[in-house]
N, C-alpha and C. Protein backbone atom coordinates (compact mmCIF):
# COMPACT_ATOMS: atom_id res chain seq x y z
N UNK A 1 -3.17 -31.16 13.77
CA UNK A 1 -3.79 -30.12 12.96
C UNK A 1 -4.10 -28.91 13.83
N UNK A 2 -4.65 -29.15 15.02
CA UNK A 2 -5.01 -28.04 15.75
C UNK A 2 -3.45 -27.19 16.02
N UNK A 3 -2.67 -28.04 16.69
CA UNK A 3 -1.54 -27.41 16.84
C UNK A 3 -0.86 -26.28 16.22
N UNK A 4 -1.00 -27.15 14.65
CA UNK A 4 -0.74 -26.21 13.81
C UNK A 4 -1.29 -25.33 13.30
N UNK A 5 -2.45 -25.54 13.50
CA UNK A 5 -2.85 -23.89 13.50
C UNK A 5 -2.91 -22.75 14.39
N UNK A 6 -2.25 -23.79 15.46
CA UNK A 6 -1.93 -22.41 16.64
C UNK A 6 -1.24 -21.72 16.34
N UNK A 7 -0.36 -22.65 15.61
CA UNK A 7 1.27 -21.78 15.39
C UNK A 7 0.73 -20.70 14.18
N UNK A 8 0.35 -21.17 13.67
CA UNK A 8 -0.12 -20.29 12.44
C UNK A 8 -0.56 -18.96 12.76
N UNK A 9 -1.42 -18.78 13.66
CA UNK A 9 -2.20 -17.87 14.34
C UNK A 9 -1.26 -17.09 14.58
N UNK A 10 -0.54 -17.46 15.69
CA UNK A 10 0.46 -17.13 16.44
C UNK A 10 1.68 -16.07 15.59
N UNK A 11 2.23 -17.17 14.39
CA UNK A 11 3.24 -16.80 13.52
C UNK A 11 2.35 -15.35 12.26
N UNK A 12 0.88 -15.58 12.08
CA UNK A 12 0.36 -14.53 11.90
C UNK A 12 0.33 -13.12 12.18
N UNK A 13 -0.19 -13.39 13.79
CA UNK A 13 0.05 -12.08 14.84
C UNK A 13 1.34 -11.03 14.62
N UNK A 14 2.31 -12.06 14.68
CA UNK A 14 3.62 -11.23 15.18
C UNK A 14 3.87 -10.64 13.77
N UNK A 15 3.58 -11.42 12.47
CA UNK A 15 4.24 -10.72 11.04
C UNK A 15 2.80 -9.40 11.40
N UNK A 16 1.83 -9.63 11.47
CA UNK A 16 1.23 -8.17 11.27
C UNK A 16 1.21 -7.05 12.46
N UNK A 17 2.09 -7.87 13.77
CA UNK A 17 2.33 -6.78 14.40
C UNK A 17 3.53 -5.81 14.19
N UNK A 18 4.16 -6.88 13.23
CA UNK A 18 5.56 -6.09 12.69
C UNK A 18 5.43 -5.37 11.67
N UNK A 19 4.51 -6.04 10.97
CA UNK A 19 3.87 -4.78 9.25
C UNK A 19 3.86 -3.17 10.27
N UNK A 20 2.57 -3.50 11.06
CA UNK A 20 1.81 -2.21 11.68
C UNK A 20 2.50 -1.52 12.59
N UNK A 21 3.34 -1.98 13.49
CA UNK A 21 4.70 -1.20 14.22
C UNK A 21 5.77 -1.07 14.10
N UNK A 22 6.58 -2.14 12.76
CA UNK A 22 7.74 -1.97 12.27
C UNK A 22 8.25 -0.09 12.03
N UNK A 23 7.14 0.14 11.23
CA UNK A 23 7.94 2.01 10.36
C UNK A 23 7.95 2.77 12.18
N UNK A 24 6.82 2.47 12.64
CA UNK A 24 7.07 3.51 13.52
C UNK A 24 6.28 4.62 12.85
N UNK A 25 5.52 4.45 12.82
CA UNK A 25 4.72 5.61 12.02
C UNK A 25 3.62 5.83 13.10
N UNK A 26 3.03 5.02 13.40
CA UNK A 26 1.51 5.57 14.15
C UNK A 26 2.02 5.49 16.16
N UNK A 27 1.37 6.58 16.22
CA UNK A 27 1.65 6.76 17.66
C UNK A 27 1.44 5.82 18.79
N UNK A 28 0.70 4.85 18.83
CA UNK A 28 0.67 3.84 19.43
C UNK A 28 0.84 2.86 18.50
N UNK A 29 1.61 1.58 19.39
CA UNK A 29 1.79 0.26 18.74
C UNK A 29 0.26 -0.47 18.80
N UNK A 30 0.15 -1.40 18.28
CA UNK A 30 -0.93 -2.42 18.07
C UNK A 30 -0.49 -3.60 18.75
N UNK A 31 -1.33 -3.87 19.58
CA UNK A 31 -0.61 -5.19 20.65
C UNK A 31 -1.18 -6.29 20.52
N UNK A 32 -2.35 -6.54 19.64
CA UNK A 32 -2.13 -8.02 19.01
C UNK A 32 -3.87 -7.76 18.25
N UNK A 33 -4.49 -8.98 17.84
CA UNK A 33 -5.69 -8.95 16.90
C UNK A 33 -6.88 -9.18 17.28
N UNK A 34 -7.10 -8.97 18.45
CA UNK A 34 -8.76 -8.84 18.98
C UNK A 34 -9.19 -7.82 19.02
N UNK A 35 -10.19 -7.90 18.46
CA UNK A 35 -11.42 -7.09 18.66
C UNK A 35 -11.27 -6.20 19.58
N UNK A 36 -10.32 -5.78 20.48
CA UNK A 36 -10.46 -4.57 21.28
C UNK A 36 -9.25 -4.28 21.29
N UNK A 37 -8.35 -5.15 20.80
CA UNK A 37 -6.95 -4.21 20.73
C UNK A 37 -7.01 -3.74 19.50
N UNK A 38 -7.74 -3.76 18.61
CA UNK A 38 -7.78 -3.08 17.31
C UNK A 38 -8.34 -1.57 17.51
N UNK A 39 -9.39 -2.08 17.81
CA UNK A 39 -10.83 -0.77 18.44
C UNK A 39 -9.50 0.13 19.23
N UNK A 40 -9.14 -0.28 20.23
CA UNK A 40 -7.85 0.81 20.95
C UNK A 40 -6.88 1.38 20.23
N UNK A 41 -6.39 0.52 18.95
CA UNK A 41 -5.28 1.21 18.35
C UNK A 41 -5.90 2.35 17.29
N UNK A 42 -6.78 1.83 16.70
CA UNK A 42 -7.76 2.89 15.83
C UNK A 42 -8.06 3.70 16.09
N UNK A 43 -8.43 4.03 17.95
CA UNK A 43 -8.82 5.13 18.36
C UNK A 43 -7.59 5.90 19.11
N UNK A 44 -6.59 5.33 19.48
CA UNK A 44 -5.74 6.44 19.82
C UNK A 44 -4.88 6.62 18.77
N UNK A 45 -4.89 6.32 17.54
CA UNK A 45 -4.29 7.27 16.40
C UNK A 45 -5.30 7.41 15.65
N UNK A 46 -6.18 7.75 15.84
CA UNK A 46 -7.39 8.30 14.80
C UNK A 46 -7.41 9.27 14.49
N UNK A 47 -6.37 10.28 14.54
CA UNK A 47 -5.76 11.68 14.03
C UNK A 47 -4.59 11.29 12.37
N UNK A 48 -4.36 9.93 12.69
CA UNK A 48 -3.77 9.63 11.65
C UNK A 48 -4.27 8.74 10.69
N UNK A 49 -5.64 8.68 10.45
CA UNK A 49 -6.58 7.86 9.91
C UNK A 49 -6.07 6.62 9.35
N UNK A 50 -6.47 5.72 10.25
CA UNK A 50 -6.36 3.99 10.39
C UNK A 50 -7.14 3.79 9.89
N UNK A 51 -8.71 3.96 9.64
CA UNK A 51 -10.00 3.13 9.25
C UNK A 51 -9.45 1.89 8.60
N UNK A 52 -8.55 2.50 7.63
CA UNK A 52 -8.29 1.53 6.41
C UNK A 52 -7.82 0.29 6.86
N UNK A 53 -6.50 0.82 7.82
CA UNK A 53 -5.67 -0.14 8.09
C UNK A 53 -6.87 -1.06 9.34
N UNK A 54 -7.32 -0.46 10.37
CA UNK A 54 -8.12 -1.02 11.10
C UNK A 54 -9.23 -2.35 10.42
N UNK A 55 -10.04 -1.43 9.82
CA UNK A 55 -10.86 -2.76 8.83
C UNK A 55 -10.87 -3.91 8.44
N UNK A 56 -9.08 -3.55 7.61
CA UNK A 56 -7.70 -4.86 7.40
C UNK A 56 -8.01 -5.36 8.46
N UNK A 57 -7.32 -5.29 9.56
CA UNK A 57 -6.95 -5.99 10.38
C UNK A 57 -7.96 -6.53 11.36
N UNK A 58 -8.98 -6.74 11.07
CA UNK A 58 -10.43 -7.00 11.55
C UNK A 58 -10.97 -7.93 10.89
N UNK A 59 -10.25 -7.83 9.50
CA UNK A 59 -11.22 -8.87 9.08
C UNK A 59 -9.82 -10.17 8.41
N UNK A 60 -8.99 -9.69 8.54
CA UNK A 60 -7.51 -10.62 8.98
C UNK A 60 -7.84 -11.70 9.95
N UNK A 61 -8.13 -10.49 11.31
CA UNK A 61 -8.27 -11.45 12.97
C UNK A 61 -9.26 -12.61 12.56
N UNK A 62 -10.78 -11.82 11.98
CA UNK A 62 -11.48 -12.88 11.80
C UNK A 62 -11.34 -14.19 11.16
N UNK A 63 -11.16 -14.43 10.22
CA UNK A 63 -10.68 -15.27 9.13
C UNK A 63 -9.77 -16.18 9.67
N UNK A 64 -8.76 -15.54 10.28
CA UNK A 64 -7.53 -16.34 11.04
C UNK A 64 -8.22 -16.95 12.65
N UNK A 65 -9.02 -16.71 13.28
CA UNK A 65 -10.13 -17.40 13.77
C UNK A 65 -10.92 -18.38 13.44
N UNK A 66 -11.27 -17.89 12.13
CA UNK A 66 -11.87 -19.38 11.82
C UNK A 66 -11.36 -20.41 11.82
N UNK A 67 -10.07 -19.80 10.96
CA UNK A 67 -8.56 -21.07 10.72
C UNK A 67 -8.76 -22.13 12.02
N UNK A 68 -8.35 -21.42 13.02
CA UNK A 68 -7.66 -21.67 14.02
C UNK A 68 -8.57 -22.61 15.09
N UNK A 69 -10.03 -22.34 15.16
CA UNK A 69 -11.26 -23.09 15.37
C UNK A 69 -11.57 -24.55 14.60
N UNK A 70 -10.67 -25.48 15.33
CA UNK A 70 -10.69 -26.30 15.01
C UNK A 70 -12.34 -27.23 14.77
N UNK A 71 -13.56 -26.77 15.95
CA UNK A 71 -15.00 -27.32 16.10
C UNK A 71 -15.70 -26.77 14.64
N UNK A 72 -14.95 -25.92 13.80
CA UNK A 72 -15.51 -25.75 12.23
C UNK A 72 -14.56 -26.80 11.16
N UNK A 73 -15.01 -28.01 11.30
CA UNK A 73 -15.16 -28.91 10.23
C UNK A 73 -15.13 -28.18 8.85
N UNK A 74 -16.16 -27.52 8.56
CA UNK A 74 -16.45 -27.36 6.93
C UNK A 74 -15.26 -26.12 6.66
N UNK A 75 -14.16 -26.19 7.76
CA UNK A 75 -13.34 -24.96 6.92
C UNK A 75 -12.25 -25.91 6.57
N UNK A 76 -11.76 -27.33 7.26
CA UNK A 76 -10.84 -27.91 6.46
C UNK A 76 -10.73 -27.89 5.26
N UNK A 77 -11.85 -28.28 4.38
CA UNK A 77 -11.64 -28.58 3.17
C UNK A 77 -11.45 -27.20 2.14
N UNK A 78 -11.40 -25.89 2.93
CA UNK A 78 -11.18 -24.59 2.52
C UNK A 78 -9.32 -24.25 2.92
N UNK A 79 -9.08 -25.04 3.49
CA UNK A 79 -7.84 -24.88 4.48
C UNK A 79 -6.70 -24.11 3.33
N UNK A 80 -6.22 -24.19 2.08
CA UNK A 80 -5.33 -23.67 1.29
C UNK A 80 -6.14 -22.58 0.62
N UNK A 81 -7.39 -22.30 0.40
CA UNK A 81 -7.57 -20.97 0.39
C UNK A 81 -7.85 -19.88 1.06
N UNK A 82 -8.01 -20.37 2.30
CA UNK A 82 -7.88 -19.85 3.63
C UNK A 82 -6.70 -18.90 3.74
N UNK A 83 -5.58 -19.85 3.74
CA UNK A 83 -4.25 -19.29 3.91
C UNK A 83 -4.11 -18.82 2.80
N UNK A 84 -3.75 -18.60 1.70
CA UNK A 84 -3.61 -18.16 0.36
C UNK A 84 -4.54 -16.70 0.80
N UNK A 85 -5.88 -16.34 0.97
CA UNK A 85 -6.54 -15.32 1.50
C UNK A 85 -5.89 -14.61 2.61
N UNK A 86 -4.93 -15.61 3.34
CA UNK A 86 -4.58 -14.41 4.85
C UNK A 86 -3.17 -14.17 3.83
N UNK A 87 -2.58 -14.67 3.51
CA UNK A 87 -1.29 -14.30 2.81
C UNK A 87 -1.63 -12.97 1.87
N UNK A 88 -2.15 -12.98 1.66
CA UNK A 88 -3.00 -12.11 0.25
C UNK A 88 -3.03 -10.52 1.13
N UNK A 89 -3.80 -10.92 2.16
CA UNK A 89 -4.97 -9.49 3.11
C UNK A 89 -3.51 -9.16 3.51
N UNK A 90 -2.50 -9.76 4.03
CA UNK A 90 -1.17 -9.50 4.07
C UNK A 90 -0.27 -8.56 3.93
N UNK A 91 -0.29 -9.23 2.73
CA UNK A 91 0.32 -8.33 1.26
C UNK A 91 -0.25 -6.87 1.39
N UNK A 92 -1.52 -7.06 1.42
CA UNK A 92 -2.46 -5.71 1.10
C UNK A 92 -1.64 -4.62 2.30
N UNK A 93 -1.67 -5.46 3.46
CA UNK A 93 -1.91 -4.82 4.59
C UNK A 93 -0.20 -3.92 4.35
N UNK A 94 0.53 -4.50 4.21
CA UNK A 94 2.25 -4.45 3.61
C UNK A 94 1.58 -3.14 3.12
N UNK A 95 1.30 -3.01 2.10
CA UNK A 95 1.19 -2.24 1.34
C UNK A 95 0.69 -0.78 1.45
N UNK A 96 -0.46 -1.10 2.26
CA UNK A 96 -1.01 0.37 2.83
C UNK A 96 -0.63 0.75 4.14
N UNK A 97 0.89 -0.11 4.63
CA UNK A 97 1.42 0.77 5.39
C UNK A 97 2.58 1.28 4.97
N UNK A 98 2.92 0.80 4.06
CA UNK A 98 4.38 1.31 3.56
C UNK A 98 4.02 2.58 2.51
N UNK A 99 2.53 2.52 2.21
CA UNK A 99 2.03 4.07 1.16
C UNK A 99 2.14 5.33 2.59
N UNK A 100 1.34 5.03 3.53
CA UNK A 100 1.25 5.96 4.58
C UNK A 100 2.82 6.15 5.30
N UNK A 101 3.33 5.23 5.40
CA UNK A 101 4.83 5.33 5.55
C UNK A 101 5.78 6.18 4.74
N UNK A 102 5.31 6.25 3.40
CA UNK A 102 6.17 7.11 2.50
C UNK A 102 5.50 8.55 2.03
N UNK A 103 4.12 8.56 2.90
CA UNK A 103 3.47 9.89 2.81
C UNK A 103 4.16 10.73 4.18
N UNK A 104 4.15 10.00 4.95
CA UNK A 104 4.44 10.29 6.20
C UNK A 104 6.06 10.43 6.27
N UNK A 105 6.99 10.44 5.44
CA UNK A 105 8.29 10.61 5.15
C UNK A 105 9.58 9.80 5.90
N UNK A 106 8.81 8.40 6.44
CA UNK A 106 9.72 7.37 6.56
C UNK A 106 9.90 6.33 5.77
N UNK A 107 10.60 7.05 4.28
CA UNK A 107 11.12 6.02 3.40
C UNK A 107 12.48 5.60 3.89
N UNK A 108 13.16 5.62 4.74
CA UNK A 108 14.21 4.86 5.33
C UNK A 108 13.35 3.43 5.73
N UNK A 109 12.08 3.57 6.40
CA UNK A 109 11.36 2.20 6.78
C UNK A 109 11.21 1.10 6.13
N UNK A 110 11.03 1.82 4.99
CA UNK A 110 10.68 1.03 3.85
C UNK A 110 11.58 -0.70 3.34
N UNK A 111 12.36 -0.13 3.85
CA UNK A 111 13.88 -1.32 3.67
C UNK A 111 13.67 -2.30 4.64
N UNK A 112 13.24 -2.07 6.18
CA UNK A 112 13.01 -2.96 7.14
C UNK A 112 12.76 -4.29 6.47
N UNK A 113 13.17 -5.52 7.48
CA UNK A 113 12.68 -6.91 6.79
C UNK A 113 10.99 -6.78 6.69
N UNK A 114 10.21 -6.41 7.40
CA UNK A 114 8.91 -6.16 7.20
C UNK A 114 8.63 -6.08 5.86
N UNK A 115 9.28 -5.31 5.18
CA UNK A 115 8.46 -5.18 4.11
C UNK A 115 8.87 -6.01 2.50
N UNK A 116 9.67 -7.12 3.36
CA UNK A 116 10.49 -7.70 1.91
C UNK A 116 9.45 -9.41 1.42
């Protein structure tokens, strides 16, 4: 069980590092989901207002932490709405980068596997 939620974690990271750096839209990439690589990416494109996307992805990291914290017992029995919730924040996250993506005039991006 633990294992697998490493992978999970893990297989998490990389789909939302690919949502958030796939278009190529924001001037720095996002290099993974802690708490200070977020805070860094938010602030060196904060000319291109992240809040939104930042927030997302803050409270993504968290959640997928809990997952992954195996010494929290009382989240097993939450375990499929857990995931169903990160799949979901996901989606969202998909979404409000591919709006800023098509404000920002890379609808060629849009096609990437990222966003299918």
């Amino acid at each position: 069980m633990k294992k697998r939620r490493f992978h999970e974690r893990v297989w998490l990271e990389r789909k939302v590092l690919g949502v958030v750096n796939g278009p190529g839209i924001f001037q720095t990439a996002l290099t993974g989901l802690t708490e200070k690589a977020i805070n860094r990416w938010k602030t060196e494109n904060e000319t291109m207002g992240t809040e939104w996307v930042a927030s997302l992805l803050k409270e993504i990291s968290v959640k997928s932490d809990l997952r992954v914290d195996c010494s929290k017992d009382s989240f097993d029995q939450d375990e499929v709405k857990l995931t169903t919730a990160l799949e979901k924040m996901v989606e969202v996250l998909e979404g409000r980068v591919r709006e800023a993506a098509a404000r920002r005039g890379f609808a060629g991006s849009l096609t990437t596997p990222h966003f299918r």
